[in-house]
C-alpha atoms as a PDB file:
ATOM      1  CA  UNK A   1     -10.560 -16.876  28.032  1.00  0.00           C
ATOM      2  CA  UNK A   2      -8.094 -14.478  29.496  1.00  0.00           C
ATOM      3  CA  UNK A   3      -4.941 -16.761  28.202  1.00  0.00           C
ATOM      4  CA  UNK A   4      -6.754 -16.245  24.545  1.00  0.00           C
ATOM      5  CA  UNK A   5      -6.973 -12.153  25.561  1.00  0.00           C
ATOM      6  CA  UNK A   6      -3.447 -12.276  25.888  1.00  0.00           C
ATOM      7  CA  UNK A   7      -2.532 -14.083  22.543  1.00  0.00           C
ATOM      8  CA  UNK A   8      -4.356 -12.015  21.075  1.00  0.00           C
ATOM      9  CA  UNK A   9      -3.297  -8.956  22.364  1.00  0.00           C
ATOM     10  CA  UNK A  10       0.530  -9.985  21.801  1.00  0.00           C
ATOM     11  CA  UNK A  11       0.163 -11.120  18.229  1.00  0.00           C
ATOM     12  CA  UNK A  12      -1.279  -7.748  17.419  1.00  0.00           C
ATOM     13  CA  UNK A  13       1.094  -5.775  19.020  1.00  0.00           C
ATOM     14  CA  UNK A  14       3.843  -7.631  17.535  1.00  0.00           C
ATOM     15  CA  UNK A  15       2.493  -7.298  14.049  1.00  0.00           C
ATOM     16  CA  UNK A  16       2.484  -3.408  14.664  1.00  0.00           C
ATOM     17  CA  UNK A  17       6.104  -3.330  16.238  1.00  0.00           C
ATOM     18  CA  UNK A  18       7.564  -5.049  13.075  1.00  0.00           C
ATOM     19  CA  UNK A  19       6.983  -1.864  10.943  1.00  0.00           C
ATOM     20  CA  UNK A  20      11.085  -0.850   9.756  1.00  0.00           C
ATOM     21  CA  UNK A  21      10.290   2.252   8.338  1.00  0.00           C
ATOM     22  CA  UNK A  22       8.149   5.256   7.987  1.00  0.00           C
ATOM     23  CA  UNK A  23       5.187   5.568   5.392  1.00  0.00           C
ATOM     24  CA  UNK A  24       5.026   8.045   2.925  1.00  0.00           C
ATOM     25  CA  UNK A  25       1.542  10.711   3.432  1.00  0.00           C
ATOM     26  CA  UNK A  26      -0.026   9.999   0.351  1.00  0.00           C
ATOM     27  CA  UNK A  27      -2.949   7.200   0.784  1.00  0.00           C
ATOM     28  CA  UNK A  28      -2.797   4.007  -0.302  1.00  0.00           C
ATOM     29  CA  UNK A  29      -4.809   2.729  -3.804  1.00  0.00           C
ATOM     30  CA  UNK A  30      -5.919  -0.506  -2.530  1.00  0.00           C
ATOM     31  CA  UNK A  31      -7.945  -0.561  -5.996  1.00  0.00           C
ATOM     32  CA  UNK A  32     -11.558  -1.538  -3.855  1.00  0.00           C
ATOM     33  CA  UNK A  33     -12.380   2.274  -3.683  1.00  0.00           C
ATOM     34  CA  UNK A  34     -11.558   5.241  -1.649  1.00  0.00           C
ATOM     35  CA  UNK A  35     -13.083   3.481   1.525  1.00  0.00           C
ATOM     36  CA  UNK A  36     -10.873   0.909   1.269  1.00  0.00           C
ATOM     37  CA  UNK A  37      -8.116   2.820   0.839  1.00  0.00           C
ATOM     38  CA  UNK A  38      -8.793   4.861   4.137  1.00  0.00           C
ATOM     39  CA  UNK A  39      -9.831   1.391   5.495  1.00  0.00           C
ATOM     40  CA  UNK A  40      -5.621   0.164   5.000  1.00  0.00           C
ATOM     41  CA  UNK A  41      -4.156   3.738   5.441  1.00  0.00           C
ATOM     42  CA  UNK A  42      -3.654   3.415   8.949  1.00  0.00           C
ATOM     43  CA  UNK A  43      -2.446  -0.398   9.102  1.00  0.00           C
ATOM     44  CA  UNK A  44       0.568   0.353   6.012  1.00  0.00           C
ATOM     45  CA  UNK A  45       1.693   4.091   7.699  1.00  0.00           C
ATOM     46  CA  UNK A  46       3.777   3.365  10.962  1.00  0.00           C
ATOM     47  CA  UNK A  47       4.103   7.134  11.963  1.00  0.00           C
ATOM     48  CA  UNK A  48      -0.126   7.255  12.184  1.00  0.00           C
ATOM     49  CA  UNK A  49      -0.101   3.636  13.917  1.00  0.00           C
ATOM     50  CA  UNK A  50       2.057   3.784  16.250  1.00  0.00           C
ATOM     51  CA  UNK A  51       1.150   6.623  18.568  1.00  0.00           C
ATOM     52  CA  UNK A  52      -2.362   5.142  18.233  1.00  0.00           C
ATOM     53  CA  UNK A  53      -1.450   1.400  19.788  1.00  0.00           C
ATOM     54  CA  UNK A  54       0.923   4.096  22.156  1.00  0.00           C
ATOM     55  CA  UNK A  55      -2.236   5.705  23.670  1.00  0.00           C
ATOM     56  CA  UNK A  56      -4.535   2.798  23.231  1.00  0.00           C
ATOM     57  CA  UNK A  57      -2.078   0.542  25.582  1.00  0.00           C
ATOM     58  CA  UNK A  58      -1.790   3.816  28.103  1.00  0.00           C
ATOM     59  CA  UNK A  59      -5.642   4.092  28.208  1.00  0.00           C
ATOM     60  CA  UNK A  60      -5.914   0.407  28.560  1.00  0.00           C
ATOM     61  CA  UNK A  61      -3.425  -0.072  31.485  1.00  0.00           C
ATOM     62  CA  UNK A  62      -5.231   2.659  33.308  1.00  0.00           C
ATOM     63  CA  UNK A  63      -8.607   0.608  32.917  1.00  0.00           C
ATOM     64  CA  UNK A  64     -12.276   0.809  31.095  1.00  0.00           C
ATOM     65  CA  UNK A  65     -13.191   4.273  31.455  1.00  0.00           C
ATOM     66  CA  UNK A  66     -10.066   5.441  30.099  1.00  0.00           C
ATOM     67  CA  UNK A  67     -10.310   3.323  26.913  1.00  0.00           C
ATOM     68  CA  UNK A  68     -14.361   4.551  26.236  1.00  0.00           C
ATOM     69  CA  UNK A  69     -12.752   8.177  26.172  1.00  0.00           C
ATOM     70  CA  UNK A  70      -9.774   7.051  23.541  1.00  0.00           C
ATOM     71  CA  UNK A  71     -12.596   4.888  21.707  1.00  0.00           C
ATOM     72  CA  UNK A  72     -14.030   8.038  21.174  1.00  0.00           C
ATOM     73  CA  UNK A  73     -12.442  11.081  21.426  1.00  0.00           C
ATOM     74  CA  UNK A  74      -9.406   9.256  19.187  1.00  0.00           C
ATOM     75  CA  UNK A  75     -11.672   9.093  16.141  1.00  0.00           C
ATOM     76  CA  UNK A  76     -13.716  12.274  16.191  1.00  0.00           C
ATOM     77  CA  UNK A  77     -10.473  14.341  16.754  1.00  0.00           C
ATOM     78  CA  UNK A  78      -8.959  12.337  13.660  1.00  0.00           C
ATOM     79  CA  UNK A  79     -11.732  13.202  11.497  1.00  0.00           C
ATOM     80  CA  UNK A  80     -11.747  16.814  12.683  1.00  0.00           C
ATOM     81  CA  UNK A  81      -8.310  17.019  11.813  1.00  0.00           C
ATOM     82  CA  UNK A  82      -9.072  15.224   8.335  1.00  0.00           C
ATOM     83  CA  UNK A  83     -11.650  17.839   7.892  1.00  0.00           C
ATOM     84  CA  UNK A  84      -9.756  20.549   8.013  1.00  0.00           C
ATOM     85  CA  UNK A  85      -6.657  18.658   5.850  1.00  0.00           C
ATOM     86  CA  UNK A  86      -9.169  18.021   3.386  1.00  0.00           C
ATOM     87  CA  UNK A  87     -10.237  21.752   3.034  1.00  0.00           C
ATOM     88  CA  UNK A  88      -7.605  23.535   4.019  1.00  0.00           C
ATOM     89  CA  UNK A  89      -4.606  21.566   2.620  1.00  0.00           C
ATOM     90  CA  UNK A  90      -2.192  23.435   5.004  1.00  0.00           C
ATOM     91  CA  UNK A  91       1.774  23.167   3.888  1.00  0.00           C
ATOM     92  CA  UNK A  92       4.670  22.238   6.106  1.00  0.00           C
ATOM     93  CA  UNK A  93       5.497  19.050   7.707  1.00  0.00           C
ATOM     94  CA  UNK A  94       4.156  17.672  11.372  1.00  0.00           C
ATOM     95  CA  UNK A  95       6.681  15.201  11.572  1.00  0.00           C
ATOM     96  CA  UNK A  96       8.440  16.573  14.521  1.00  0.00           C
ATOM     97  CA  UNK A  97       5.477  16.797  16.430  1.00  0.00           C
ATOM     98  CA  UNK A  98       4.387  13.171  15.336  1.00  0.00           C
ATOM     99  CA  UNK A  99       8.233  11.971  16.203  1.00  0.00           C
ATOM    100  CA  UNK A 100       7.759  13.590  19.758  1.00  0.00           C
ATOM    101  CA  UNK A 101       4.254  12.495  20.375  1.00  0.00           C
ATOM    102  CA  UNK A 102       5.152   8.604  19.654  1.00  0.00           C
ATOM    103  CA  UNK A 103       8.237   8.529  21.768  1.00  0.00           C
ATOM    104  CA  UNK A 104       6.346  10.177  25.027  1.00  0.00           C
ATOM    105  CA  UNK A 105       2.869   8.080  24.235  1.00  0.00           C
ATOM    106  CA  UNK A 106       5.844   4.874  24.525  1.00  0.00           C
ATOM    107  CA  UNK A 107       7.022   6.275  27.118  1.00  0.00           C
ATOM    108  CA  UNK A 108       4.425   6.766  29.246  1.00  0.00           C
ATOM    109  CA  UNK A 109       3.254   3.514  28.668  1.00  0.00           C
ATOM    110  CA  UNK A 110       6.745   1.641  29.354  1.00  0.00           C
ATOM    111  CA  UNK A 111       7.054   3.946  33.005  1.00  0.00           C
ATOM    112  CA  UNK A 112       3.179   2.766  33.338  1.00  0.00           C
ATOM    113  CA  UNK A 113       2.817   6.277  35.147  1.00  0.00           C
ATOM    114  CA  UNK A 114      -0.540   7.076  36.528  1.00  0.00           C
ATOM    115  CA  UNK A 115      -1.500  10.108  34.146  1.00  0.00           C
ATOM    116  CA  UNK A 116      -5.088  11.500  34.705  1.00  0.00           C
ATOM    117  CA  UNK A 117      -7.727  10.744  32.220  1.00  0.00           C
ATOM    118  CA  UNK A 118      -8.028  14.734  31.116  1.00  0.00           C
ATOM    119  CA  UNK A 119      -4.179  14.344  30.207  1.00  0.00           C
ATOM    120  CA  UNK A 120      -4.864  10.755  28.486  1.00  0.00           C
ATOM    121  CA  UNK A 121      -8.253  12.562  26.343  1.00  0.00           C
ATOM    122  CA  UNK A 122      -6.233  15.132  25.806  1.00  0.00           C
ATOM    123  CA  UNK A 123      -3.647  13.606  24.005  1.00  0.00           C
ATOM    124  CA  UNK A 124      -6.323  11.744  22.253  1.00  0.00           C
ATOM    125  CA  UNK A 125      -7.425  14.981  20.733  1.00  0.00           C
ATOM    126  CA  UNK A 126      -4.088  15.900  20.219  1.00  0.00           C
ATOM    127  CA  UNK A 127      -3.022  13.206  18.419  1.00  0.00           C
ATOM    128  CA  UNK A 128      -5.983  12.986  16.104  1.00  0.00           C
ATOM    129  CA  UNK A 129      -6.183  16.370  15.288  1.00  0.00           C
ATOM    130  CA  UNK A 130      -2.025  16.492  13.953  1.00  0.00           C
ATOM    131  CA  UNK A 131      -2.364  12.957  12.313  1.00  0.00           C
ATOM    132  CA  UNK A 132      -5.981  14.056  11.014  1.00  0.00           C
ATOM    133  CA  UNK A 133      -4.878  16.961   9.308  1.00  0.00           C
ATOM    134  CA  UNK A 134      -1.675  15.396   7.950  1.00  0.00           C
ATOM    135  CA  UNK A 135      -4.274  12.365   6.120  1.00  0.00           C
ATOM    136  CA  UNK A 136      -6.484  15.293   5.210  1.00  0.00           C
ATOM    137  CA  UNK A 137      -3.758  16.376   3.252  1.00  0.00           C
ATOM    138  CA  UNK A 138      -2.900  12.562   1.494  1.00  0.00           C
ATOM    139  CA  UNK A 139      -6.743  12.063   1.367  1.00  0.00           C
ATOM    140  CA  UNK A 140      -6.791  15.560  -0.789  1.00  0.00           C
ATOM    141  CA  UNK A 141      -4.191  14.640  -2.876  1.00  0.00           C
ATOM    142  CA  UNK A 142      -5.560  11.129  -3.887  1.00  0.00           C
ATOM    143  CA  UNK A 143      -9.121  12.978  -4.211  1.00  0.00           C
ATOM    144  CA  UNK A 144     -10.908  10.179  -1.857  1.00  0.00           C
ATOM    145  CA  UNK A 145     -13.122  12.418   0.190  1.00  0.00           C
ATOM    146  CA  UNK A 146     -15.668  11.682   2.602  1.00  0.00           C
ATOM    147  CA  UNK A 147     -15.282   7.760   1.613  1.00  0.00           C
ATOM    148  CA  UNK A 148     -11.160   7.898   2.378  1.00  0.00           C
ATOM    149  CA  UNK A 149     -12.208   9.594   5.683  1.00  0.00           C
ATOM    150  CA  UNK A 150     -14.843   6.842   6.594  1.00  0.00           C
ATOM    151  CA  UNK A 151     -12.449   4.129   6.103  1.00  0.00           C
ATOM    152  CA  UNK A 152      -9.480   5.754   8.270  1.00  0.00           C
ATOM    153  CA  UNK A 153     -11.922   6.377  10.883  1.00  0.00           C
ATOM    154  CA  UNK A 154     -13.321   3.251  10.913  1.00  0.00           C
ATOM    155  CA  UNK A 155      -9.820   1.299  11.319  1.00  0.00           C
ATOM    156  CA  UNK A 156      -9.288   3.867  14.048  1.00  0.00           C
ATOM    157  CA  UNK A 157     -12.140   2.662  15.887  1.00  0.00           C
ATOM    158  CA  UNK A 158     -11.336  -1.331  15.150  1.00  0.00           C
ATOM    159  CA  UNK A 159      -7.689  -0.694  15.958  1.00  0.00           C
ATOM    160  CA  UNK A 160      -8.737   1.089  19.794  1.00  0.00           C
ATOM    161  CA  UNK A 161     -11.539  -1.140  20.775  1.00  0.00           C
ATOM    162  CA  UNK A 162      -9.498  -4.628  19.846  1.00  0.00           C
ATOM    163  CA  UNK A 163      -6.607  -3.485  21.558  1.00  0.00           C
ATOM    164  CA  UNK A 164      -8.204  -1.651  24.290  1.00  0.00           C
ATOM    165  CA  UNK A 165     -10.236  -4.389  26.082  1.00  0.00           C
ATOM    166  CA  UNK A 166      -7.714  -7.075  26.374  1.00  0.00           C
ATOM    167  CA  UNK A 167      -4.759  -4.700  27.865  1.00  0.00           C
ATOM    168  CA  UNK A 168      -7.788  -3.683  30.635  1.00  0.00           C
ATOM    169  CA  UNK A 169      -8.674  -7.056  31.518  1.00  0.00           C
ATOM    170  CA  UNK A 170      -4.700  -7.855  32.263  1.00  0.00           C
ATOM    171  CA  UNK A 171      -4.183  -7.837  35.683  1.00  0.00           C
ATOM    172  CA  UNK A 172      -1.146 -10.220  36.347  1.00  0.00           C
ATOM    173  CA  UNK A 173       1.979  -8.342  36.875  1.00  0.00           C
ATOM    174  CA  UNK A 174       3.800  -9.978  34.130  1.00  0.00           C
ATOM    175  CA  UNK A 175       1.338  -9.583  31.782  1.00  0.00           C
ATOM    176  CA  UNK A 176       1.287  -5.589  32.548  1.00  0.00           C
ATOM    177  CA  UNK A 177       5.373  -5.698  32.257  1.00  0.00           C
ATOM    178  CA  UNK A 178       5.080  -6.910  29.063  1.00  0.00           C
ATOM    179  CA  UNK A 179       2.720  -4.520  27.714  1.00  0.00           C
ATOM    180  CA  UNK A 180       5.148  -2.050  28.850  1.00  0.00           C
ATOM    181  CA  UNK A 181       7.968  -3.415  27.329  1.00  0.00           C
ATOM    182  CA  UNK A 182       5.669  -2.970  24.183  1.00  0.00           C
ATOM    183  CA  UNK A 183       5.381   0.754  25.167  1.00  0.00           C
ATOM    184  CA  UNK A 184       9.465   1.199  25.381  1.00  0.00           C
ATOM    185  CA  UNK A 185       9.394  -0.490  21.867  1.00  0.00           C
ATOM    186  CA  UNK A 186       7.300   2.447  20.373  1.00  0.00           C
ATOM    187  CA  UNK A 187       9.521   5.349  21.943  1.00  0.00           C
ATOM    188  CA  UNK A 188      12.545   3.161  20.232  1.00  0.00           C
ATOM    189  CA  UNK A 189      10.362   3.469  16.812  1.00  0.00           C
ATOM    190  CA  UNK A 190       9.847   6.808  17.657  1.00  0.00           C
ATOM    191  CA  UNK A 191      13.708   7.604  18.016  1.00  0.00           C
ATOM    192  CA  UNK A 192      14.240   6.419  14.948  1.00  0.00           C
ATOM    193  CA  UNK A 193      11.713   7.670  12.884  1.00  0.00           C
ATOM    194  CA  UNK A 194      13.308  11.100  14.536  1.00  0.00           C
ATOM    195  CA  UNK A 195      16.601  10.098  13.241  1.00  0.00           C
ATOM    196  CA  UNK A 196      14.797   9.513  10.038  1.00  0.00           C
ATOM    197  CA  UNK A 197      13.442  12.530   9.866  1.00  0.00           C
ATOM    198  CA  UNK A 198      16.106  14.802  10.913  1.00  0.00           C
ATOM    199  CA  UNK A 199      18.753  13.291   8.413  1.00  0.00           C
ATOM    200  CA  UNK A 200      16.046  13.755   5.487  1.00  0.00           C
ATOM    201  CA  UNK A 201      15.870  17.611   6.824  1.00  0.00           C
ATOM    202  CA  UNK A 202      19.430  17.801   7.011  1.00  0.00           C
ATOM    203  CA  UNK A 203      20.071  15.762   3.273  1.00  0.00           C
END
């Protein structure tokens, strides 16, 4: 059972790792309605999903209670922050911030450092409420409402709670190093996605 865990655990985080490039912020027209849409946002836009598997492999590592908080508090704060993105449609760019949050989520995870679980929740609210807001504003654009916010939630909850439970129940020392070789992978994504970003600022 655990060997099938940690199959499972690897072929998702490989999957995620393979993304080459940023996503653009509008939402993706799956064509099976705005829930579906939302539903797939999350899985085609590497700057939202990589911060997520970031802090859901940090929370996991640190054990259980940790990953109830993220299951949680990672979702609500998302659609807060979709909330307000919806209504509010606020210009400017958060790609800094989402840069920056990606490459220290990584990089906590790849240092394994024992953070404390108001820093972890925190971050959790942190995150959702910058990537929330910046979907509000795609989910505003593409006119998919409440539906479009349902479905990004939703794969926000799948994505935490699959991933969460089988980095927890790794205990074997190589099994934990390669989870945080994972991590130093996502603070490499997040480098470049920082290049990325500062050469399309600078062009």
């Amino acid at each position: 059972m655990r060997s099938r865990r940690w199959w499972t655990l690897w072929l998702v985080v490989s999957a995620l790792l393979t993304a080459e490039a940023p996503a653009q912020a509008h939402v993706l027209n799956t064509g099976f309605g705005p829930f579906y849409d939302g539903l797939t946002h999350p899985f085609v836009t590497p700057e939202d999903l990589l911060p997520v598997v970031a802090l859901t492999l940090l929370a996991g590592l640190r054990g259980a209670q940790y990953g109830r908080w993220v299951l949680f508090t990672l979702p609500a704060a998302w659609l807060a922050g979709m909330t307000v993105g919806v209504v509010l449609v606020p210009h400017g760019s958060a790609a800094w911030l989402t840069c920056g949050l990606t490459i220290v989520l990584g990089a906590l995870v790849a240092a394994d450092w024992q953070v404390p679980l108001p820093v972890v929740s925190g971050s959790a609210v942190l995150l959702g409420l910058v990537h929330g807001g910046t979907n509000g504003v795609g989910l505003a654009q593409a006119q998919s409402g409440a539906l479009g916010m349902a479905g990004i939630t939703s794969a926000l909850f799948v994505v935490v709670a699959l991933l969460a439970g089988p980095v927890v129940a790794l205990h074997a020392l190589w099994a934990r190093s390669v989870v945080r070789v994972a991590g130093s992978w996502i603070a490499a994504m997040g480098l470049l996605m920082l290049g990325w970003t500062v050469r399309a600022a600078g062009g």
